[in-house]
N, C-alpha and C. Protein backbone atom coordinates (compact mmCIF):
# COMPACT_ATOMS: atom_id res chain seq x y z
N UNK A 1 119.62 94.00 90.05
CA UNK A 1 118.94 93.67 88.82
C UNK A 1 119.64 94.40 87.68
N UNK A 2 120.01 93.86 86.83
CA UNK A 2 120.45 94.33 85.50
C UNK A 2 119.66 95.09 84.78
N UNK A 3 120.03 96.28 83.90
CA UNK A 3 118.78 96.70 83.09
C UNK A 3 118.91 96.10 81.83
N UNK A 4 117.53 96.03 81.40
CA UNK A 4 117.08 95.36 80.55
C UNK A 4 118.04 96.27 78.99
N UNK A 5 118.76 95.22 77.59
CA UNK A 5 118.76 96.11 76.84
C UNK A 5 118.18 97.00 76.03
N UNK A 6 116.60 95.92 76.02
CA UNK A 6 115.52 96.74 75.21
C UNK A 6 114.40 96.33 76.21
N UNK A 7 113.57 97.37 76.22
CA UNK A 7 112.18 97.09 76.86
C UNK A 7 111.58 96.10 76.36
N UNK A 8 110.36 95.59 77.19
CA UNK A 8 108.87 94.78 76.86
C UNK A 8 108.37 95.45 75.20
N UNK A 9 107.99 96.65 75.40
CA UNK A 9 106.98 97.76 74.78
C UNK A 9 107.94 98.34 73.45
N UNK A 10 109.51 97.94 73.36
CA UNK A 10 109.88 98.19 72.08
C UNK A 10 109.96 97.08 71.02
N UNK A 11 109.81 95.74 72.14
CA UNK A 11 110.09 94.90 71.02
C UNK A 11 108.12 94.61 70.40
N UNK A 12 107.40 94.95 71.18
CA UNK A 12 105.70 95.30 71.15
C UNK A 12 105.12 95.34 69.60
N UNK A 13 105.76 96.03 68.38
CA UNK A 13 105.61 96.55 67.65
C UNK A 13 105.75 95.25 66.55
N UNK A 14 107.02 94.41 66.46
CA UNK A 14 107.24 93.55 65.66
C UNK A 14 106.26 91.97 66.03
N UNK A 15 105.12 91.80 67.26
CA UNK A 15 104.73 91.10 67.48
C UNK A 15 103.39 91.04 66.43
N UNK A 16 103.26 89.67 65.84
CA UNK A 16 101.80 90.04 65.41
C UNK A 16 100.84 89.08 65.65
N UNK A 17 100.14 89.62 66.12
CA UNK A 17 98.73 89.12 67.53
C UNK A 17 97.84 89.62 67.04
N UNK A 18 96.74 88.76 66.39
CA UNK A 18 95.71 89.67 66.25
C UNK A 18 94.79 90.07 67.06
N UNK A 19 95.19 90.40 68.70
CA UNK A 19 94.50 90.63 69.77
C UNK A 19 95.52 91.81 70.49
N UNK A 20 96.37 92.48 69.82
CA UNK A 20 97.16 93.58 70.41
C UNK A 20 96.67 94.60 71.16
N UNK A 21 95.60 94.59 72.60
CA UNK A 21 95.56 95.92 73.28
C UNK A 21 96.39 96.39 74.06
N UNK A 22 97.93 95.55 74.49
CA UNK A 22 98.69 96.00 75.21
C UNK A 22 99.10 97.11 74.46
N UNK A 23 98.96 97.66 72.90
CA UNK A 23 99.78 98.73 72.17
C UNK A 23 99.15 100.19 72.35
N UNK A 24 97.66 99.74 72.94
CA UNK A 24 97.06 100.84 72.74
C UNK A 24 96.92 102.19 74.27
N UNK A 25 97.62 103.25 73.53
CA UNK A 25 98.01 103.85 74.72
C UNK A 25 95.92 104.82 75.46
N UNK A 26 95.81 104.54 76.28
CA UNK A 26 94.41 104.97 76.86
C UNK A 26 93.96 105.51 77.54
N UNK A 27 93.72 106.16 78.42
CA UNK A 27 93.40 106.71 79.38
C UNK A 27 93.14 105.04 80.75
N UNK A 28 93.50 105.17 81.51
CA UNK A 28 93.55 104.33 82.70
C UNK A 28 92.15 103.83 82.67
N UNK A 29 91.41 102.34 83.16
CA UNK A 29 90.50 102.27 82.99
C UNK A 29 90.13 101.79 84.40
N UNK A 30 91.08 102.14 85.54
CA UNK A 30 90.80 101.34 87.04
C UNK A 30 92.50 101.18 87.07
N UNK A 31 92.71 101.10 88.58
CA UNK A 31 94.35 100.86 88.58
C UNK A 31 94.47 99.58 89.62
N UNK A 32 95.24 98.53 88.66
CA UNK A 32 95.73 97.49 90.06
C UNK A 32 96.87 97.93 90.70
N UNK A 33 96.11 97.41 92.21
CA UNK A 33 97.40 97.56 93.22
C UNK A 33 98.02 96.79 93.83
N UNK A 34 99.55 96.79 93.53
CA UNK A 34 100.58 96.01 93.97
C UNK A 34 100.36 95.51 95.18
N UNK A 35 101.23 94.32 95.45
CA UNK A 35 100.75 94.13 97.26
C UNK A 35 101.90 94.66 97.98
N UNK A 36 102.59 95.48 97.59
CA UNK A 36 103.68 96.12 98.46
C UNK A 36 102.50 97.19 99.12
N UNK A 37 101.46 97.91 98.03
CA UNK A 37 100.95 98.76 99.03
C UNK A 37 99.42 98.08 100.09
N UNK A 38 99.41 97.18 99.70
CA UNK A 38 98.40 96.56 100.38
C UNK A 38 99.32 95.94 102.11
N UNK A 39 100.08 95.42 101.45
CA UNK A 39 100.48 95.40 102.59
C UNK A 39 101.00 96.68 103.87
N UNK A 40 101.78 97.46 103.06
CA UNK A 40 101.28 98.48 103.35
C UNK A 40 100.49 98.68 104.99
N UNK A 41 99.37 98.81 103.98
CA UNK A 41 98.29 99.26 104.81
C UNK A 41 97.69 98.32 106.29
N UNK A 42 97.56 96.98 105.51
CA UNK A 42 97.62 96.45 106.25
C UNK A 42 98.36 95.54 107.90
N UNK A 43 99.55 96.24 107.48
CA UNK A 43 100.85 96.04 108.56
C UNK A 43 100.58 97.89 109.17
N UNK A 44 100.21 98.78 109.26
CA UNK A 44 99.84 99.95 109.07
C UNK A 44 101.84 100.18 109.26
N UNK A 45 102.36 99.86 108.27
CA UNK A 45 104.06 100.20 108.23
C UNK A 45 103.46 101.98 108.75
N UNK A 46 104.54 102.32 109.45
CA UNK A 46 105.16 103.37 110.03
C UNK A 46 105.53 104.03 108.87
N UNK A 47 106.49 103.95 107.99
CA UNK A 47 106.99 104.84 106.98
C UNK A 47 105.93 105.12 105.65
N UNK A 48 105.43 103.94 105.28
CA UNK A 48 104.31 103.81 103.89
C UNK A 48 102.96 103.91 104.11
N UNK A 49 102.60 103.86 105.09
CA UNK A 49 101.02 103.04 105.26
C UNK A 49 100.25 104.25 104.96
N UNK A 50 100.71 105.52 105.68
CA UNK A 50 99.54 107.05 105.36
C UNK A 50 99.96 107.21 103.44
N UNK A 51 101.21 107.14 103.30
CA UNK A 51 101.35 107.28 101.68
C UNK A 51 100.17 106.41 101.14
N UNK A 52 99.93 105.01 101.52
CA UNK A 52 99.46 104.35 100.72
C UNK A 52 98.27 104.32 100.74
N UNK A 53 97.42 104.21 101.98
CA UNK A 53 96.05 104.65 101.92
C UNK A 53 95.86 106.40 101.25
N UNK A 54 96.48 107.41 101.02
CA UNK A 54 96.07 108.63 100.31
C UNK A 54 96.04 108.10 99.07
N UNK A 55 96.94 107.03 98.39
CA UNK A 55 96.87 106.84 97.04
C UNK A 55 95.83 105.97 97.07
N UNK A 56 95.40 105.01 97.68
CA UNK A 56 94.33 103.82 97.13
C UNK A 56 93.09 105.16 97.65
N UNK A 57 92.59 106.01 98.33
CA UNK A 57 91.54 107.04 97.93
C UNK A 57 91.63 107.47 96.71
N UNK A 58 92.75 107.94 96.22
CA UNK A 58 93.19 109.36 95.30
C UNK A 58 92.69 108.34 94.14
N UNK A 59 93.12 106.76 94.02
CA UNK A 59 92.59 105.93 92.45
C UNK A 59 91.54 105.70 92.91
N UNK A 60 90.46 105.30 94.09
CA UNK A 60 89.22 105.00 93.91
C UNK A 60 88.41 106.17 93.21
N UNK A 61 88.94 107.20 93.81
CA UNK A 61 88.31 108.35 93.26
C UNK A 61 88.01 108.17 91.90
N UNK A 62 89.25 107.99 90.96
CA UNK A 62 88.84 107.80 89.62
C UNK A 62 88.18 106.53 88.87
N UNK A 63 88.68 105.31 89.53
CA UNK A 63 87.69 104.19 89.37
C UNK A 63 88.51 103.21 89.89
N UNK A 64 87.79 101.93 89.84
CA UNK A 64 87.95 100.67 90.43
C UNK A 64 89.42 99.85 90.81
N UNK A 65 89.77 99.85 91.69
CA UNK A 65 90.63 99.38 92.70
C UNK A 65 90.53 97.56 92.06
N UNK A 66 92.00 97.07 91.57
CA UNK A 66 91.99 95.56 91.39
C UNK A 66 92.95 94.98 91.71
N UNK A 67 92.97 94.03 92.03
CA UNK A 67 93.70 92.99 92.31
C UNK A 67 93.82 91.60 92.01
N UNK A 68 94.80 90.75 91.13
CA UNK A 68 94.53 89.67 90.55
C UNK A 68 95.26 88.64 91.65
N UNK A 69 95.43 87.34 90.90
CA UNK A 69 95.50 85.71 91.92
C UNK A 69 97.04 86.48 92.29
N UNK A 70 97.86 86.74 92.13
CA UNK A 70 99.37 86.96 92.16
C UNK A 70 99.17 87.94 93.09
N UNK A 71 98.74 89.11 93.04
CA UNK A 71 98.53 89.96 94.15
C UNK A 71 98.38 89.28 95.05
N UNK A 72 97.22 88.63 95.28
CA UNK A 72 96.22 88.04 96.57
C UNK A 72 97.90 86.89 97.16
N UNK A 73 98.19 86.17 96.10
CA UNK A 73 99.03 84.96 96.84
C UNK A 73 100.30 85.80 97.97
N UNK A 74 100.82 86.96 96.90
CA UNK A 74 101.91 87.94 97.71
C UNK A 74 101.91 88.43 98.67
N UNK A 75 100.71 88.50 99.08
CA UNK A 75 100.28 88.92 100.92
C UNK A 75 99.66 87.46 101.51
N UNK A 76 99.67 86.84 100.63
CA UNK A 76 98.59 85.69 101.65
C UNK A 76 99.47 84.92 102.61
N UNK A 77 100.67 84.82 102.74
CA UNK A 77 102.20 84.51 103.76
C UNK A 77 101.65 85.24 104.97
N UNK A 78 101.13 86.38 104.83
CA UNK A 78 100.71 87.10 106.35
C UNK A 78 99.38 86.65 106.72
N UNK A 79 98.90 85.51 106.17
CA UNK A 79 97.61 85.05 106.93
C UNK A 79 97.69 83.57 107.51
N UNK A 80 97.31 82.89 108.08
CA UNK A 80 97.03 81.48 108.65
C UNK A 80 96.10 80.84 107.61
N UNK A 81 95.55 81.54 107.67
CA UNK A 81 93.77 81.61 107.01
C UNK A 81 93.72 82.38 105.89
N UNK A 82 92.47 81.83 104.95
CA UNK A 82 92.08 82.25 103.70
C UNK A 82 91.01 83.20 103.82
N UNK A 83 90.18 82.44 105.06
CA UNK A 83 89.18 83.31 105.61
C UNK A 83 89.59 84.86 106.65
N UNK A 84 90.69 84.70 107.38
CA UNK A 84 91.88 85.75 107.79
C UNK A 84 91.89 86.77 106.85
N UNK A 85 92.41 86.50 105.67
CA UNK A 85 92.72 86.91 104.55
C UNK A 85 92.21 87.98 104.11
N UNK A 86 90.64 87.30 103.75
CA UNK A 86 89.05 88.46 103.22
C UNK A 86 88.75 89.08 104.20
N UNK A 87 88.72 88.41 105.53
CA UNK A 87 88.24 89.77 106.50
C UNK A 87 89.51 91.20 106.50
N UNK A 88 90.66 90.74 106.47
CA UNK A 88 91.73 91.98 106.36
C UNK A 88 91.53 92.65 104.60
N UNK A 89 90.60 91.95 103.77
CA UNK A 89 90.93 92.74 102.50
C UNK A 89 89.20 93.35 102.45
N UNK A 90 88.54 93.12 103.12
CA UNK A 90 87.19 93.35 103.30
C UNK A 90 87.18 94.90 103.76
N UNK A 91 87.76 95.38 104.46
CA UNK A 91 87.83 96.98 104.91
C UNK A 91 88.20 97.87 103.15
N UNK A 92 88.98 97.49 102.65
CA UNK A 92 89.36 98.01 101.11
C UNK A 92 88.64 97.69 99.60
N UNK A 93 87.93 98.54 99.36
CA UNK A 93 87.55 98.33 97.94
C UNK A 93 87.69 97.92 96.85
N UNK A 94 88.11 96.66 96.77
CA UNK A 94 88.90 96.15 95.76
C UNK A 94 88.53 94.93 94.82
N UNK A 95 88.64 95.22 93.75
CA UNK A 95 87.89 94.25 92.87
C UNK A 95 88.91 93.11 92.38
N UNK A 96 88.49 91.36 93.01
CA UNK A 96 89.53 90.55 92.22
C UNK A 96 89.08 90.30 90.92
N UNK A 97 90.24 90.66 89.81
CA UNK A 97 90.41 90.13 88.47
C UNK A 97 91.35 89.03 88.06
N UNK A 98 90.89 88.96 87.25
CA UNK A 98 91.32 87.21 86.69
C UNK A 98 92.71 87.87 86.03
N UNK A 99 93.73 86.91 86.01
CA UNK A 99 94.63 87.55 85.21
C UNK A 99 94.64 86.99 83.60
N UNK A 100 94.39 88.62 82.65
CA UNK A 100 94.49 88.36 81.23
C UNK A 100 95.17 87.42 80.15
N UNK A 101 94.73 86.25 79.86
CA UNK A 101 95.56 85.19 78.72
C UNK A 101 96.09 85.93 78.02
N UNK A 102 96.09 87.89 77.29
CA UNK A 102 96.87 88.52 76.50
C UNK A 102 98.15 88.56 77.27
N UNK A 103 98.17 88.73 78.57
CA UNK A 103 99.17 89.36 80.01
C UNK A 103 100.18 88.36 79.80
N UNK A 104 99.89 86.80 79.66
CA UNK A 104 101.06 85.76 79.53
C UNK A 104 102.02 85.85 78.49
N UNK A 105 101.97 86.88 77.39
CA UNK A 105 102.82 86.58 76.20
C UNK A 105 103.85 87.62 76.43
N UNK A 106 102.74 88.69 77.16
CA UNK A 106 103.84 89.78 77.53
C UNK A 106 104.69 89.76 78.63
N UNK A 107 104.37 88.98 79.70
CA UNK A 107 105.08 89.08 80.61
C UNK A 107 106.11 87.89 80.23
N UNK A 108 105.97 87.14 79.54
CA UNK A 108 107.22 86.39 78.95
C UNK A 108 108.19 86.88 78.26
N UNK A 109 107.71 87.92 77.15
CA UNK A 109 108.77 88.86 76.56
C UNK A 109 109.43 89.49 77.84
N UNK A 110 109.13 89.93 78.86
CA UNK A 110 109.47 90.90 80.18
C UNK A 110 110.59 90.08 80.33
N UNK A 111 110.21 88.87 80.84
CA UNK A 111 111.28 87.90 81.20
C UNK A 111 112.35 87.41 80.23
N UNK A 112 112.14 87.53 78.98
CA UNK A 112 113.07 87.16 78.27
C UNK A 112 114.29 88.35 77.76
N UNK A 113 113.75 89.69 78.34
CA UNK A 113 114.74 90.69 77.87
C UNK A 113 115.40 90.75 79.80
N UNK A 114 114.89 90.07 80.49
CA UNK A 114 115.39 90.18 82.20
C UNK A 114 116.74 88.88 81.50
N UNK A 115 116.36 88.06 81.18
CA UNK A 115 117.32 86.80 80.85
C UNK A 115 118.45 87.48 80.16
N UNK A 116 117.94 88.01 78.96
CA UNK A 116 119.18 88.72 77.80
C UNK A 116 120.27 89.26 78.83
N UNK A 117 119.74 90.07 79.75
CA UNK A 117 119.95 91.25 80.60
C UNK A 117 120.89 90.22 82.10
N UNK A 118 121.25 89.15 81.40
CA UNK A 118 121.68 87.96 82.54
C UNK A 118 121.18 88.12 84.17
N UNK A 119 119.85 88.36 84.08
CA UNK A 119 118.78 88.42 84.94
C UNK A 119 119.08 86.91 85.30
N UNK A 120 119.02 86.11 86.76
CA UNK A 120 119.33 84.97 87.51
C UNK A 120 117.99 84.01 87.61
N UNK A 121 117.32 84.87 88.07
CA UNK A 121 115.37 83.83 87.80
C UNK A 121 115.42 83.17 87.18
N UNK A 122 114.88 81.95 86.73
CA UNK A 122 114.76 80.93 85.80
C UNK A 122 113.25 81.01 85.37
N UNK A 123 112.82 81.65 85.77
CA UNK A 123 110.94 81.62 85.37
C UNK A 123 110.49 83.30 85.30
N UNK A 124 109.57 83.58 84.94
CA UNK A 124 108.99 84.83 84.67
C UNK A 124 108.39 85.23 86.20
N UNK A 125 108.55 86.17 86.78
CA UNK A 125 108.20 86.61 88.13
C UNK A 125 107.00 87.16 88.49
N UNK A 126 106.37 87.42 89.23
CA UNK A 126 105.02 87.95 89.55
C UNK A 126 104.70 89.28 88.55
N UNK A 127 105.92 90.05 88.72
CA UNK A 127 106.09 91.38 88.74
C UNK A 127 106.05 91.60 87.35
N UNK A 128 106.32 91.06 86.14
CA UNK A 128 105.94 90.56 84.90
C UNK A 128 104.81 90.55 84.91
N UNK A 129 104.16 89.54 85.26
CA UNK A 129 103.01 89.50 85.07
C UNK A 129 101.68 90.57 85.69
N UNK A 130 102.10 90.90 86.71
CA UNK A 130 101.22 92.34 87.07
C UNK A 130 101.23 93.56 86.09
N UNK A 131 102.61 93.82 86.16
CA UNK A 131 102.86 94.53 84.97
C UNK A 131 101.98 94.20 83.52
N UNK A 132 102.21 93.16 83.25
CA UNK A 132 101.66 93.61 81.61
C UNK A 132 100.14 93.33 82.10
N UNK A 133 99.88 92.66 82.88
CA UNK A 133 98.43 92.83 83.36
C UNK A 133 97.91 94.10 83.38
N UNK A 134 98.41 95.28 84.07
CA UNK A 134 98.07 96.26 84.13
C UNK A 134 98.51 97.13 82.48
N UNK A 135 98.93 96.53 81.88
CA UNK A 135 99.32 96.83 80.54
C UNK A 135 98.15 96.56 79.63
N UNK A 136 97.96 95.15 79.47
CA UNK A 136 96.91 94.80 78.91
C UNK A 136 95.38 95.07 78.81
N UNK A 137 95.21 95.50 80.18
CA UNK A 137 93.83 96.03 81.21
C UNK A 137 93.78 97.32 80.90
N UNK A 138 94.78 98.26 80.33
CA UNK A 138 94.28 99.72 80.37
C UNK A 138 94.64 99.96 81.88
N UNK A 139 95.00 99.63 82.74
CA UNK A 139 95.16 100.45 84.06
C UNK A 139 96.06 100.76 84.35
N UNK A 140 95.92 101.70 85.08
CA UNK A 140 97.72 102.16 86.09
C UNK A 140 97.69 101.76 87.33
N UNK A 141 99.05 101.33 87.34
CA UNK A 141 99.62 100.73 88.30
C UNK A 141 99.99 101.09 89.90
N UNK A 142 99.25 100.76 90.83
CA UNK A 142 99.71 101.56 91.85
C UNK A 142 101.17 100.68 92.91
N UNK A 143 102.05 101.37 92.97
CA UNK A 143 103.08 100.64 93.44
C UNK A 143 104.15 101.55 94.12
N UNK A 144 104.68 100.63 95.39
CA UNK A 144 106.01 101.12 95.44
C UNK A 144 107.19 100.90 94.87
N UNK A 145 107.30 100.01 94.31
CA UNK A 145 108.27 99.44 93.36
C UNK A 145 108.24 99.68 91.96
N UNK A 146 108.33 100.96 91.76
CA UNK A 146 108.30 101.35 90.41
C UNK A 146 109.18 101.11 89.41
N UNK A 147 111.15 101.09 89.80
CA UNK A 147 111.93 100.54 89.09
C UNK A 147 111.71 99.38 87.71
N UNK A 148 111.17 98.08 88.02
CA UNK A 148 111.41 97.18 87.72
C UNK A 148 110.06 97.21 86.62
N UNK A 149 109.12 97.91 86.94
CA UNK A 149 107.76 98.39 86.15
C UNK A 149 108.63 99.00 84.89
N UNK A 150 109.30 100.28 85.25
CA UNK A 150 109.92 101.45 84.27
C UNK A 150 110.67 100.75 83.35
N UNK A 151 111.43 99.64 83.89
CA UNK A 151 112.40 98.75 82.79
C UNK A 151 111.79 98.37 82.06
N UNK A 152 110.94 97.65 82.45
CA UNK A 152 110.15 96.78 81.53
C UNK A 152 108.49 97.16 81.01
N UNK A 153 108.29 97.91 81.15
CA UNK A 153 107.04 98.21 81.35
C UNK A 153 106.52 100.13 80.81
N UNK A 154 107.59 100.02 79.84
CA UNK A 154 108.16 101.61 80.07
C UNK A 154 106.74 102.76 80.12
N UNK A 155 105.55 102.39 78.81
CA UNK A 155 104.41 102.81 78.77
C UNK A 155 103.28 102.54 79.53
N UNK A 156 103.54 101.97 80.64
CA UNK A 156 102.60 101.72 82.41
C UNK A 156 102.96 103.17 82.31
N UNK A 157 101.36 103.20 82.79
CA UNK A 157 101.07 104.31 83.72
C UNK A 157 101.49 103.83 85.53
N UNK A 158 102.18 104.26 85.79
CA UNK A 158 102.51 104.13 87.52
C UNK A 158 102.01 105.06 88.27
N UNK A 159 101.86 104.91 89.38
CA UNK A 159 101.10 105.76 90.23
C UNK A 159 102.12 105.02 91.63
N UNK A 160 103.51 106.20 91.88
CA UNK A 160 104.62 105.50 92.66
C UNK A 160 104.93 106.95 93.34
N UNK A 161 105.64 106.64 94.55
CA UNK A 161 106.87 107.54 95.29
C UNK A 161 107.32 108.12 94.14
N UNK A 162 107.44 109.47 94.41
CA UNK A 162 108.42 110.42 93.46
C UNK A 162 110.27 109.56 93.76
């Protein structure tokens, strides 16, 4: 992946929206979690799985555990079933959220500085859109894939592998 020349969050400033909460820096208000760590847990991976269940305690602790349609679709390859699905996400505390109509403008800017950046995708990627989701939402991000967050995403709060 190429790095981006300018972030999501610098070009942020010259946008004018009269609905701008992606600008506002906040205290976390609940953190969504990626499905790298859901899966995770749920494959109980050998190398990640104890990392990842200490972190999905360590954010319930502070508040609400989410997950939007893009999360849910990114693990749903490991089910047959839809009903499969909820019983394996039913053990974890996790609240589905809708993903934010603010989240689409930003995760298009994401993608359009990935393009500048002769990024190969032809469409805006999940990971865009979680991202400014968790941008837009006030939350931090729980993930193993922090890289691609940091490019683009520079003022996410992450909650990642050192």
């Amino acid at each position: 992946m190429a790095a981006p020349s300018e972030s999501v969050a610098s070009m942020a400033p010259g946008v004018r929206e009269a609905d701008a909460r992606y600008l506002v820096n906040a205290l976390p208000r609940g953190t969504l979690v990626d499905s790298c760590v859901l899966i995770d847990v749920m494959a109980d991976d050998p190398v990640w799985a104890e990392w990842s269940l200490d972190q999905l305690e360590r954010c319930a602790a502070l508040g609400p555990l989410l997950i939007n349609p893009l999360i849910l679709a990114e693990i749903s390859p490991r089910f047959e079933r839809a009903s499969d699905l909820e019983v394996a996400l039913a053990g974890l505390p996790l609240v589905k959220a809708a993903l934010p109509w603010d989240a689409a403008f930003l995760a298009g800017q994401a993608f359009k500085v990935y393009r500048q950046s002769q990024g190969l995708k032809t469409s805006p990627m999940p990971d865009f859109y979680i991202g400014a989701h968790a941008l837009v939402g006030q939350l931090q991000l729980l993930t193993r894939d922090a890289a691609r967050y940091r490019s683009y995403f520079p003022t996410l709060s992450l909650v990642a592998p050192a």
